[in-house]
C-alpha atoms as a PDB file:
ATOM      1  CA  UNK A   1      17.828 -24.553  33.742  1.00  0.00           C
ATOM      2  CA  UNK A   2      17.181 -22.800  30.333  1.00  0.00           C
ATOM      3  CA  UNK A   3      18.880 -19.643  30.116  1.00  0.00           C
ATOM      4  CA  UNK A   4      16.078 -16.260  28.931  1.00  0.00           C
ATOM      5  CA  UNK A   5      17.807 -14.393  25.952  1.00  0.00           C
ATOM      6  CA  UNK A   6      17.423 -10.892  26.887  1.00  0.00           C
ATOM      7  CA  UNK A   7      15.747  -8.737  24.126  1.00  0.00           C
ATOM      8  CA  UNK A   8      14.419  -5.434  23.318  1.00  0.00           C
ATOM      9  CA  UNK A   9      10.510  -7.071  24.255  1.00  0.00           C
ATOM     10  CA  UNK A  10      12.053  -7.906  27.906  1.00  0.00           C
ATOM     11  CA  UNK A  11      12.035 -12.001  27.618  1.00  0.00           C
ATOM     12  CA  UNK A  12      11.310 -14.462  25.134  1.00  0.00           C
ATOM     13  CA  UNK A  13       7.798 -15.287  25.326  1.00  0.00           C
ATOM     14  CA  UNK A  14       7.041 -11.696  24.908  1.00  0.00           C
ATOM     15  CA  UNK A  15       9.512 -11.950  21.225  1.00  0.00           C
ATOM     16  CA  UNK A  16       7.597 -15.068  20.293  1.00  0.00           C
ATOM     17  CA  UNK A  17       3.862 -13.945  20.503  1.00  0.00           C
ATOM     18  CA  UNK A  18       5.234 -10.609  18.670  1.00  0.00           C
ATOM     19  CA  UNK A  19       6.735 -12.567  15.732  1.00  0.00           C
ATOM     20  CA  UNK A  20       3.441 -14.784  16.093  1.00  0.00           C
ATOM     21  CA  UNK A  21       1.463 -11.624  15.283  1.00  0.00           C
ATOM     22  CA  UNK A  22       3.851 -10.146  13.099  1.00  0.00           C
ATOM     23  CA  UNK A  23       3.864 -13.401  10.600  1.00  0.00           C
ATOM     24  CA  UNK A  24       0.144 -13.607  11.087  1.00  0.00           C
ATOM     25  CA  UNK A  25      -0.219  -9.852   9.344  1.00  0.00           C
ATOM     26  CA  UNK A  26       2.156 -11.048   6.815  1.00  0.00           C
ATOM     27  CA  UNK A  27       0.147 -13.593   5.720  1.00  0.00           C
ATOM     28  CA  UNK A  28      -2.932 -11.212   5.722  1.00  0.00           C
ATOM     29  CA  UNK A  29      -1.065  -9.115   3.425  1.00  0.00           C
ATOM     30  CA  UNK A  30       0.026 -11.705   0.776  1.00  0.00           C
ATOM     31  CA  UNK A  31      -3.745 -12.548   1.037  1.00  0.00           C
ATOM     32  CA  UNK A  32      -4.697  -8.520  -0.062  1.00  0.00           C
ATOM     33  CA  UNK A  33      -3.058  -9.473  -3.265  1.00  0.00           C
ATOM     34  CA  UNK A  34      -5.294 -11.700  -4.478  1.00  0.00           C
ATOM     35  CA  UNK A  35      -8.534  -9.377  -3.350  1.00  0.00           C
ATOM     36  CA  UNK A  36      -7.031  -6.909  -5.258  1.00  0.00           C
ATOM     37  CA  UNK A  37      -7.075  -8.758  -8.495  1.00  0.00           C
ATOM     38  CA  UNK A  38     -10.676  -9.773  -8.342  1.00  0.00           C
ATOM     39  CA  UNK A  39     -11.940  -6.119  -7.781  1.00  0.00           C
ATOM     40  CA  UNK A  40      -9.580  -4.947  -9.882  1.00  0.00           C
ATOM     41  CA  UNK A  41     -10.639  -7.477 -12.659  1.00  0.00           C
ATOM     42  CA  UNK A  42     -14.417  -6.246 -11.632  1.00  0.00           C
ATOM     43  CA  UNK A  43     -13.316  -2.766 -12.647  1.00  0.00           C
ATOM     44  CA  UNK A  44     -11.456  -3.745 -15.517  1.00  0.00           C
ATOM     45  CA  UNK A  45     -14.921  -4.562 -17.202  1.00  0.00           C
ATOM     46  CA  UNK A  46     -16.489  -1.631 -16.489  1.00  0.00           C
ATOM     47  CA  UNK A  47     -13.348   0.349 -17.970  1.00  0.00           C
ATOM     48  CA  UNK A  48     -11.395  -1.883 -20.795  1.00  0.00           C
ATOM     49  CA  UNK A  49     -11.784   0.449 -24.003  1.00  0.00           C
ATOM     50  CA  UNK A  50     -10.606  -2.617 -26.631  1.00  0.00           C
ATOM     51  CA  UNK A  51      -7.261  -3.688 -25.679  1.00  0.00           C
ATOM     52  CA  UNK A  52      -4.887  -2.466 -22.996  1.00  0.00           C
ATOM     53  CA  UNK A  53      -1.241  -1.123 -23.734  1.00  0.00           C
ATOM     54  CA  UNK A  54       1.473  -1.950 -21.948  1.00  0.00           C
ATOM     55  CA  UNK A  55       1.545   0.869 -19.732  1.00  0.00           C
ATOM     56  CA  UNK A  56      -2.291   0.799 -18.826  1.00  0.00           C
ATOM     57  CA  UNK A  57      -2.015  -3.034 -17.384  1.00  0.00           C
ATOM     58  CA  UNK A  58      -0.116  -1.195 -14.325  1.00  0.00           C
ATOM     59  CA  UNK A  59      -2.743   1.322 -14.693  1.00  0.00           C
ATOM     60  CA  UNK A  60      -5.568  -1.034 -14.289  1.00  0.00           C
ATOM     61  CA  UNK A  61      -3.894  -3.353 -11.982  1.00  0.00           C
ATOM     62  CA  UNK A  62      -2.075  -0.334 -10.193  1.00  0.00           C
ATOM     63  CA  UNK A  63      -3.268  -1.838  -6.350  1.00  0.00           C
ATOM     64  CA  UNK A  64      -2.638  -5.438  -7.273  1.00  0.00           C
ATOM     65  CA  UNK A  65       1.343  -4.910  -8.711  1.00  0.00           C
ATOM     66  CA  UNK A  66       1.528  -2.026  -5.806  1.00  0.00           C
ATOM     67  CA  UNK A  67       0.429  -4.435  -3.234  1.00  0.00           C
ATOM     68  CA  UNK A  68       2.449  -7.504  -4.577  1.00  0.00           C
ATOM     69  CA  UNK A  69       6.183  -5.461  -5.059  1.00  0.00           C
ATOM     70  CA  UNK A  70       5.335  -4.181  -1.619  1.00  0.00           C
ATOM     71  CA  UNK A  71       4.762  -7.171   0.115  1.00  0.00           C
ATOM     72  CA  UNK A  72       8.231  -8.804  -1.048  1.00  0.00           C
ATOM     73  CA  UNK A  73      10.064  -5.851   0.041  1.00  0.00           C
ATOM     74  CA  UNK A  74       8.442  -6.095   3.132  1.00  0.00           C
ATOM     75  CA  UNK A  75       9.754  -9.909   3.172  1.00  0.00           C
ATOM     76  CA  UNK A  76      13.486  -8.501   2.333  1.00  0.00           C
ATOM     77  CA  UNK A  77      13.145  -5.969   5.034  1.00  0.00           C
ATOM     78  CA  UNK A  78      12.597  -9.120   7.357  1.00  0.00           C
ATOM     79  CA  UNK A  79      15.593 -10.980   6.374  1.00  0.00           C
ATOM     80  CA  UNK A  80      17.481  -7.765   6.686  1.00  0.00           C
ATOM     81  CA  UNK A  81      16.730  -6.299   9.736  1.00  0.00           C
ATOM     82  CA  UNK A  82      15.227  -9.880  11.997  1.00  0.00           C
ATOM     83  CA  UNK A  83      16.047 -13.634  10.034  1.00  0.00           C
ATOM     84  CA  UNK A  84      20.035 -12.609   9.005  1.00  0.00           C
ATOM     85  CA  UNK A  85      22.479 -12.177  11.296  1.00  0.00           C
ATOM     86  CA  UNK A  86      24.478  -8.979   9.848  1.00  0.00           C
ATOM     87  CA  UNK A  87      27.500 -10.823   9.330  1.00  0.00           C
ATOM     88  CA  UNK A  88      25.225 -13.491   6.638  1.00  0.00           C
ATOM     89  CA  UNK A  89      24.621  -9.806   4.458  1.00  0.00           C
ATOM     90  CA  UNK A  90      27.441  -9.772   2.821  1.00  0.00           C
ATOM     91  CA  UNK A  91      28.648 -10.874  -0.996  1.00  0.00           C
ATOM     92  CA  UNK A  92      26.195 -12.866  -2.814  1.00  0.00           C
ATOM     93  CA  UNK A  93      23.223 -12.421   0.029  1.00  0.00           C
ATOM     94  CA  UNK A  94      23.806  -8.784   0.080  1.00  0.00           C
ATOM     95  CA  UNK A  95      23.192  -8.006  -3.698  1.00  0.00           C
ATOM     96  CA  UNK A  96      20.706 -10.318  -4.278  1.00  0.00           C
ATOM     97  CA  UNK A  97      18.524  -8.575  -1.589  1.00  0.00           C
ATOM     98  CA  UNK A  98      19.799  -5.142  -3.548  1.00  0.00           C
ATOM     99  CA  UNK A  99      18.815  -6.600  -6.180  1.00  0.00           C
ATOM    100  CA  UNK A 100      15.340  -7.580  -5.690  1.00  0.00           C
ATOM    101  CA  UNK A 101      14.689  -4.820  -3.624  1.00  0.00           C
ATOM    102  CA  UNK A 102      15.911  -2.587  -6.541  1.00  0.00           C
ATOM    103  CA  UNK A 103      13.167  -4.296  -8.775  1.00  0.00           C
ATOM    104  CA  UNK A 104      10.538  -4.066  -5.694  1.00  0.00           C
ATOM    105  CA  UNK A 105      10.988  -0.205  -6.012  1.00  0.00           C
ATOM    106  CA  UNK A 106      10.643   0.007 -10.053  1.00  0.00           C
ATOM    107  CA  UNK A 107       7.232  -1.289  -9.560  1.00  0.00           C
ATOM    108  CA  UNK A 108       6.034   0.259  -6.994  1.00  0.00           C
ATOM    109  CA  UNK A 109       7.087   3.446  -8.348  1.00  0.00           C
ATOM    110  CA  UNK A 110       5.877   2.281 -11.444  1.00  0.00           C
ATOM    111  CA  UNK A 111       2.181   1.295  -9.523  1.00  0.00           C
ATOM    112  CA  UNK A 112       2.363   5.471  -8.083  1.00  0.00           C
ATOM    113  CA  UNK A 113       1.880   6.213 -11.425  1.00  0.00           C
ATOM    114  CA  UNK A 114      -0.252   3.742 -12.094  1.00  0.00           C
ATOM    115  CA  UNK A 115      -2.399   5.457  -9.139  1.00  0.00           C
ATOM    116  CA  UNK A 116      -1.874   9.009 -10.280  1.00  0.00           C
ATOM    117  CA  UNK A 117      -3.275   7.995 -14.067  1.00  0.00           C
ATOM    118  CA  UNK A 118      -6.302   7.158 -12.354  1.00  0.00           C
ATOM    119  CA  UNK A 119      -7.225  10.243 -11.294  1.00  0.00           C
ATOM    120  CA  UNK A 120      -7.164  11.181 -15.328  1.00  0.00           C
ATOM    121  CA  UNK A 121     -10.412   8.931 -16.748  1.00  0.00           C
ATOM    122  CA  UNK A 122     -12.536  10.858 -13.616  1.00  0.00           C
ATOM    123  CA  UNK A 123     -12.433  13.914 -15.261  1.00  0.00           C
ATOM    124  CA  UNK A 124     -12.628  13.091 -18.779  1.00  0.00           C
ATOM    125  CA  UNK A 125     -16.838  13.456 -19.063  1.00  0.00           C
ATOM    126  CA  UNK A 126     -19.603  15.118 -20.802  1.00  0.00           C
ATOM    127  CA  UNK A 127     -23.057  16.276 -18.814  1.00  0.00           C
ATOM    128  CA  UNK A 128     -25.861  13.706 -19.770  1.00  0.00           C
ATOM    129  CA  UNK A 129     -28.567  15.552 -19.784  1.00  0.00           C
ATOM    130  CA  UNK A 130     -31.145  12.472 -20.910  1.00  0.00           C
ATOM    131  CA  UNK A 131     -33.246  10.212 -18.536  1.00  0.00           C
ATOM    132  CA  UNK A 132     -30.700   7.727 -17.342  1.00  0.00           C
ATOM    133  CA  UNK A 133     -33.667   5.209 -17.101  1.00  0.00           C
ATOM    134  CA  UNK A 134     -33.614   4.884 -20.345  1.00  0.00           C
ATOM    135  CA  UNK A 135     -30.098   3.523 -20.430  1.00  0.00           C
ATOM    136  CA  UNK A 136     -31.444   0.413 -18.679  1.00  0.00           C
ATOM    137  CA  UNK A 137     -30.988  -2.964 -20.740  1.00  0.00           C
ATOM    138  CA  UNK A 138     -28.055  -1.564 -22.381  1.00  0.00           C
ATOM    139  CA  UNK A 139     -25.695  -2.457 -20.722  1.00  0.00           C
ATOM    140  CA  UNK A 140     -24.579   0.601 -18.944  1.00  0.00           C
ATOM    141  CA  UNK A 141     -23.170   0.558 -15.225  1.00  0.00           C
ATOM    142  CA  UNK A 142     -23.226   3.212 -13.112  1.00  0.00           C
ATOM    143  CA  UNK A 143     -20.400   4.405 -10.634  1.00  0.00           C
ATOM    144  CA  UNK A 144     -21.109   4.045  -7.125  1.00  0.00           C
ATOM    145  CA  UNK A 145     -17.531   4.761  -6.031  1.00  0.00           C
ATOM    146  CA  UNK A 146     -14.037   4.224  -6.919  1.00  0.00           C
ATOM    147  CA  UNK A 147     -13.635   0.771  -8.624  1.00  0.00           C
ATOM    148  CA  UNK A 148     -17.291   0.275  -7.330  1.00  0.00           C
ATOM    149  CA  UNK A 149     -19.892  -0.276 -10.274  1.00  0.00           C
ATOM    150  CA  UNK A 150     -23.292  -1.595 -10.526  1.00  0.00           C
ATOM    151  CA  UNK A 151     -25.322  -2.865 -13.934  1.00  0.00           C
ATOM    152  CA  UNK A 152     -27.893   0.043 -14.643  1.00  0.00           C
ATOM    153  CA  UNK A 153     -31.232  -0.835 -13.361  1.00  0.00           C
ATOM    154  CA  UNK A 154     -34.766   0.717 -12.691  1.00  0.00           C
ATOM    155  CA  UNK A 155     -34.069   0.783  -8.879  1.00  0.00           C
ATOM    156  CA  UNK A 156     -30.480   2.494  -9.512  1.00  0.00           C
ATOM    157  CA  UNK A 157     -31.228   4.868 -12.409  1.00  0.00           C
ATOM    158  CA  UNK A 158     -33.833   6.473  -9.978  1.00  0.00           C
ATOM    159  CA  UNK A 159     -31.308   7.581  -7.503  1.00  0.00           C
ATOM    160  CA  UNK A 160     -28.842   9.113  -9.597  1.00  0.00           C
ATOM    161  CA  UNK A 161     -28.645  12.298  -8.417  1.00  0.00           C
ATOM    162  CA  UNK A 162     -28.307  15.449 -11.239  1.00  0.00           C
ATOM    163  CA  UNK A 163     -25.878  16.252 -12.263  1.00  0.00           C
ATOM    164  CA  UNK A 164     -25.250  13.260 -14.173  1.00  0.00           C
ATOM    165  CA  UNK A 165     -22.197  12.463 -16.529  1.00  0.00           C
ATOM    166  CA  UNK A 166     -20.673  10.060 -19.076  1.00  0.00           C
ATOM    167  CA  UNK A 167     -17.147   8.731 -17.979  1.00  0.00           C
ATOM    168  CA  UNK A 168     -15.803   8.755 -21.840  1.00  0.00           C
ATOM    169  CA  UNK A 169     -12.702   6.977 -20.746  1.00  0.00           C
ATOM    170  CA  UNK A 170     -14.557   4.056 -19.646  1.00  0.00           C
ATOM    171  CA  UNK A 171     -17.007   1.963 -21.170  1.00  0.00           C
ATOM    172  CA  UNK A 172     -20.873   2.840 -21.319  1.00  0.00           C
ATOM    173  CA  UNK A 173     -20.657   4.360 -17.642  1.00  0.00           C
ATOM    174  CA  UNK A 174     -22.741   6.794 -15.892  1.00  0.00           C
ATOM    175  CA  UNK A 175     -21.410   8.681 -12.560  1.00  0.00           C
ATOM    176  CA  UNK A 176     -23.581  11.457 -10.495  1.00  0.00           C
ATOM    177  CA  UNK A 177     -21.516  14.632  -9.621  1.00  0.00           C
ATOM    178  CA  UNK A 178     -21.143  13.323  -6.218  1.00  0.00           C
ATOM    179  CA  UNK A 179     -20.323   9.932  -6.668  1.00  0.00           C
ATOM    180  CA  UNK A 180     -17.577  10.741  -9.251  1.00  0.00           C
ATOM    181  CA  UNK A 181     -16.349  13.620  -6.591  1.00  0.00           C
ATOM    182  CA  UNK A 182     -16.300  10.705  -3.787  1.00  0.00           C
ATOM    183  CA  UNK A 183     -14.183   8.885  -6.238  1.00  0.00           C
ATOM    184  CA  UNK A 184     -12.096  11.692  -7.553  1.00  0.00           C
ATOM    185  CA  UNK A 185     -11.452  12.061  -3.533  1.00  0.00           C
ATOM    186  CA  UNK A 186     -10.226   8.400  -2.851  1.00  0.00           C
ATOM    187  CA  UNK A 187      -8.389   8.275  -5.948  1.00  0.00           C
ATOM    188  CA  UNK A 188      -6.127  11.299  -4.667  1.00  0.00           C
ATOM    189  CA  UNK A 189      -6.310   9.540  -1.629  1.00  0.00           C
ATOM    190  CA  UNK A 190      -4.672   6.671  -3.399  1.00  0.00           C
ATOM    191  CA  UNK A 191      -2.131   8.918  -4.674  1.00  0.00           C
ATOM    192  CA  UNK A 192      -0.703  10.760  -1.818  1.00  0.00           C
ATOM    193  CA  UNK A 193      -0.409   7.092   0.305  1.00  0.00           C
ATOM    194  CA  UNK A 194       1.086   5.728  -2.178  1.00  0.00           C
ATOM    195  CA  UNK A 195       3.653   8.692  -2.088  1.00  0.00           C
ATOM    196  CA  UNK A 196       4.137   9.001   1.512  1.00  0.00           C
ATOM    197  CA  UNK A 197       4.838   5.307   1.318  1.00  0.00           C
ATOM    198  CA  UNK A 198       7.842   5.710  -0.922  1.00  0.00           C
ATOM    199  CA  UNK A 199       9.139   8.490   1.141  1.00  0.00           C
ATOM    200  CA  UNK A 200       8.637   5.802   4.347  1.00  0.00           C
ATOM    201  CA  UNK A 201      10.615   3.207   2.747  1.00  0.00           C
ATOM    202  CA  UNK A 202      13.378   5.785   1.650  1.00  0.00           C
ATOM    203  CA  UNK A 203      13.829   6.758   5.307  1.00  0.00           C
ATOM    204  CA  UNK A 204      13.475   3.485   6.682  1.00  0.00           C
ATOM    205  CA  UNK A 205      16.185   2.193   3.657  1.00  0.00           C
ATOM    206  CA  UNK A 206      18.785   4.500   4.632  1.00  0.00           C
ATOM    207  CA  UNK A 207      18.325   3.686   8.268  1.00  0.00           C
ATOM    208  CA  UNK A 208      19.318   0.099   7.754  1.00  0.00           C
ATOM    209  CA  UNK A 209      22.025   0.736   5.357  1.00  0.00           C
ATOM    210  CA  UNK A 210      23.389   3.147   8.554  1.00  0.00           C
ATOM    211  CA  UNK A 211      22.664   0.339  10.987  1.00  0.00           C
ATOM    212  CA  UNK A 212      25.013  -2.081   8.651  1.00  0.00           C
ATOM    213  CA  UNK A 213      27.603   0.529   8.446  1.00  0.00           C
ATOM    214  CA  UNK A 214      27.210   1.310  12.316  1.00  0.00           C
ATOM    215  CA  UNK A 215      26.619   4.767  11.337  1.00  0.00           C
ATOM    216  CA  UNK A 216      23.342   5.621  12.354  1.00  0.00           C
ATOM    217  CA  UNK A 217      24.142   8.218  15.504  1.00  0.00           C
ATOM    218  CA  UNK A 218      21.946   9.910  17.939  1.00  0.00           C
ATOM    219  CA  UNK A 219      21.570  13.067  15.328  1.00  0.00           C
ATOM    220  CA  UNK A 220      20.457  10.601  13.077  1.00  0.00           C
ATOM    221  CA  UNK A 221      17.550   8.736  14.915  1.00  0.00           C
ATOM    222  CA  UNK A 222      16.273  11.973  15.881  1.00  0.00           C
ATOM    223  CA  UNK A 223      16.139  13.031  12.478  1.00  0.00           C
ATOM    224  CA  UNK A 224      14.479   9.826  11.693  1.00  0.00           C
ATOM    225  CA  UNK A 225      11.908   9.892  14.523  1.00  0.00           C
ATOM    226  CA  UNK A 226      10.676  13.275  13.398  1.00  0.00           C
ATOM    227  CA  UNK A 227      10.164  12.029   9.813  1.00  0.00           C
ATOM    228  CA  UNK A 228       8.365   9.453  10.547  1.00  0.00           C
ATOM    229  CA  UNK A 229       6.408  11.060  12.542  1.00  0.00           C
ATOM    230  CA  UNK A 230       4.963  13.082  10.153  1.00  0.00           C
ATOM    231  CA  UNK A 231       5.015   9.891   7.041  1.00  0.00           C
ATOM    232  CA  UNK A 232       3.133   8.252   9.068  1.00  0.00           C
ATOM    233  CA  UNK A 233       0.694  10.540  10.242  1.00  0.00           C
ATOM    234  CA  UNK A 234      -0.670  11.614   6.974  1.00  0.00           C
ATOM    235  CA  UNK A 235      -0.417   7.686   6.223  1.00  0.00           C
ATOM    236  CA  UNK A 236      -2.821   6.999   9.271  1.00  0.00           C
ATOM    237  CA  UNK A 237      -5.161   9.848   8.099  1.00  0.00           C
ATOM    238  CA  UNK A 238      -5.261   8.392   4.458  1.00  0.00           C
ATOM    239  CA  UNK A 239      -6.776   4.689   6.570  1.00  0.00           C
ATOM    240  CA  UNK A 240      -8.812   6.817   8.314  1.00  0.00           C
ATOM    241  CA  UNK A 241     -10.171   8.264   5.287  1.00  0.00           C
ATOM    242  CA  UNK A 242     -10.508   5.225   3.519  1.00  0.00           C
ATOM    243  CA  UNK A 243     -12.269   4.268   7.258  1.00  0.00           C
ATOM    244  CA  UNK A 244     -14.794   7.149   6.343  1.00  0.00           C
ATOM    245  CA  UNK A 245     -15.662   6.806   2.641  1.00  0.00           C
ATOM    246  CA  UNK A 246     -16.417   3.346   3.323  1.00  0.00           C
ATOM    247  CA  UNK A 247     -13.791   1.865   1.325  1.00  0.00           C
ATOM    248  CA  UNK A 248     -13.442  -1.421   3.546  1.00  0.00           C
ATOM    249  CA  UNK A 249     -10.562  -3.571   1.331  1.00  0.00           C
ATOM    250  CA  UNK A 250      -8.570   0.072   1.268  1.00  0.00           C
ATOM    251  CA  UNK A 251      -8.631   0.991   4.927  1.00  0.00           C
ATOM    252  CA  UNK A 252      -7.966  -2.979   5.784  1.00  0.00           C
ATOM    253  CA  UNK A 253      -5.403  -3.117   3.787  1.00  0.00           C
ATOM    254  CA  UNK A 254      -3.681   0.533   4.949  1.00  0.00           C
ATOM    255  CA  UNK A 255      -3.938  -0.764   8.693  1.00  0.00           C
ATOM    256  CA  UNK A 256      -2.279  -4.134   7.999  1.00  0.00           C
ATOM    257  CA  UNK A 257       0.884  -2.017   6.161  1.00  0.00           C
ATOM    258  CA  UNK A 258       0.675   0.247   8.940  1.00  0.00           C
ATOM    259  CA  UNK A 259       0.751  -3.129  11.384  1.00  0.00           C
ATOM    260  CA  UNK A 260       3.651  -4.578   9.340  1.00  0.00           C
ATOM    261  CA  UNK A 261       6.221  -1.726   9.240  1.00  0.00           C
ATOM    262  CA  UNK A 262       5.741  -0.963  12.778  1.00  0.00           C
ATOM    263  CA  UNK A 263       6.658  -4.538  13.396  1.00  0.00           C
ATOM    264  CA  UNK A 264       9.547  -3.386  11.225  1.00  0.00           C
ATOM    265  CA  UNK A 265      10.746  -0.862  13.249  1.00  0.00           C
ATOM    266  CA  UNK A 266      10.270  -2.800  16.050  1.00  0.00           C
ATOM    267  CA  UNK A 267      12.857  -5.357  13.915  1.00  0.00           C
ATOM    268  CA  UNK A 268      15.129  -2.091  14.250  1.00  0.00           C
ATOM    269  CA  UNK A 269      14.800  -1.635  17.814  1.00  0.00           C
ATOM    270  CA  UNK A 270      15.530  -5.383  18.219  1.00  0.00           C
ATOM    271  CA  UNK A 271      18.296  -5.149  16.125  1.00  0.00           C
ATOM    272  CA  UNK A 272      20.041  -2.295  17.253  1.00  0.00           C
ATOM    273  CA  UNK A 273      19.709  -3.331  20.780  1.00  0.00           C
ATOM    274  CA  UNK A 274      21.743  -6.523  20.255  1.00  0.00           C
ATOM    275  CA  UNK A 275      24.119  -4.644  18.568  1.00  0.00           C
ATOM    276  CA  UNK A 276      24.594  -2.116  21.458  1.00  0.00           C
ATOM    277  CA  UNK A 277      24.519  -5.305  23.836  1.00  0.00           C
ATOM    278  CA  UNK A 278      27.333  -7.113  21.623  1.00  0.00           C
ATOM    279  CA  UNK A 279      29.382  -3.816  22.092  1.00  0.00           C
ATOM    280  CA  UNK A 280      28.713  -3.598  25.234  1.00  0.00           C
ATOM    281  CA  UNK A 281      30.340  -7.204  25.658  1.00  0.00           C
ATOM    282  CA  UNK A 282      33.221  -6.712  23.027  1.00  0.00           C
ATOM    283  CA  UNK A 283      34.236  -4.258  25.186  1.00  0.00           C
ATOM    284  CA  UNK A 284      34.467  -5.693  29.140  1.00  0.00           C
END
């Protein structure tokens, strides 16, 4: 007879089709990255003044590096807190998951700015006060909505809606006052999750470290729950949002992260159940 490891899901089967789902929204993830970079290229044609510096690259490809650094640090967190046993996180293993984590969080802070300059070229404009129909043929797009741009046409040029503008920080683009509002609002949007993310990861980084050090008491988890409570509210209104405005790749993508680090706590609960169980036989 095959013996059932007891765990935090109640029996085996119930572990398995978690980590089946869990790997499965993984994989969805690392897939985000690369529809990123296409609309993100998209926009980059509608925006590219001449040649980008340095420091606009994370700019322009702000969700692309954001998404990428984040879904290797969501990897780490795995090995940490489900694929190691604590007692493999030690010497070499130990800093080189520092270590890469430590990058992970240079670009990803890096990508919050990336979001925040953004929010910048949206209000850099001048009224237009000609007949945007005669734009058509030359080149000019329009802005629909954030990173969402259309050639200038006779069927589109009718339904701009006054008051128009020209975006001078990007290239030959037009934007009606409530499109570039719309945008202005996701953009911020953009901002603020990409924030509240940080803080989630800082909490949820010095709850493992505490796990490791067998720290992490009953003040502390309380202290934790509450936190999180509130990160990841405002993180589920931000989908929701996104769920609104009609943003589809945005909303997807914020409920797969919000998917993947609750299968990350749930790694935590797992984790500091067998620990409490392998006390609980060290000391009968």
């Amino acid at each position: 007879m095959v013996a059932v490891r007891e765990t935090f899901f109640g029996s085996d089967r119930r572990y398995h089709v978690f980590t089946a789902i869990k790997y499965l929204t993984y994989l969805l993830l690392g897939i985000n990255i690369w529809l990123f970079l296409q609309e993100e290229l998209l926009t980059l044609e509608h925006v590219a003044l001449g040649e980008l510096a340095p420091g606009q690259l994370v700019q322009a490809f702000s969700a692309t590096v954001d998404t990428a650094a984040w879904v290797i640090l969501l990897l780490l967190f795995e090995l940490e807190t489900s694929v190691l046993d604590d007692s493999q996180i030690r010497g070499g293993v130990r800093w080189a998951l520092h270590g890469i984590r430590g990058l992970c969080y240079v670009f990803i802070v890096y990508a919050f700015f990336g979001y925040y300059g953004e929010v910048a070229p949206l209000h850099a404009l001048i009224p237009y006060a000609g007949d945007p129909c005669a734009l058509v043929g030359q080149d000019w797009s329009v802005m629909l909505n954030l990173d969402d741009f259309a050639l200038l046409d006779a069927a589109n040029c009718s339904d701009l809606a006054a008051p128009v503008y020209t975006l001078t920080d990007f290239s030959q683009v037009l934007a009606s006052g409530e499109s570039l509002q719309a945008a202005r609002w996701l953009a911020w949007t953009d901002v603020v999750n990409a924030g509240v993310w940080i803080l989630v990861v800082v909490v949820l980084e010095v709850e493992v470290r505490l796990q490791l050090r067998g720290g992490l008491t009953a003040a502390a988890l309380a202290l934790n729950k509450v936190l999180k409570f509130v990160l990841y509210g405002l993180l589920f209104a931000a989908a929701a949002y996104w769920g609104v405005a009609g943003d589809f790749l945005d909303f997807w993508d914020a409920a797969l992260w919000l998917f993947a680090f609750i299968f990350i706590e749930l790694n935590v609960f797992e984790w500091q159940y067998e620990s409490r169980q392998g006390r609980a036989v060290a000391a009968s």
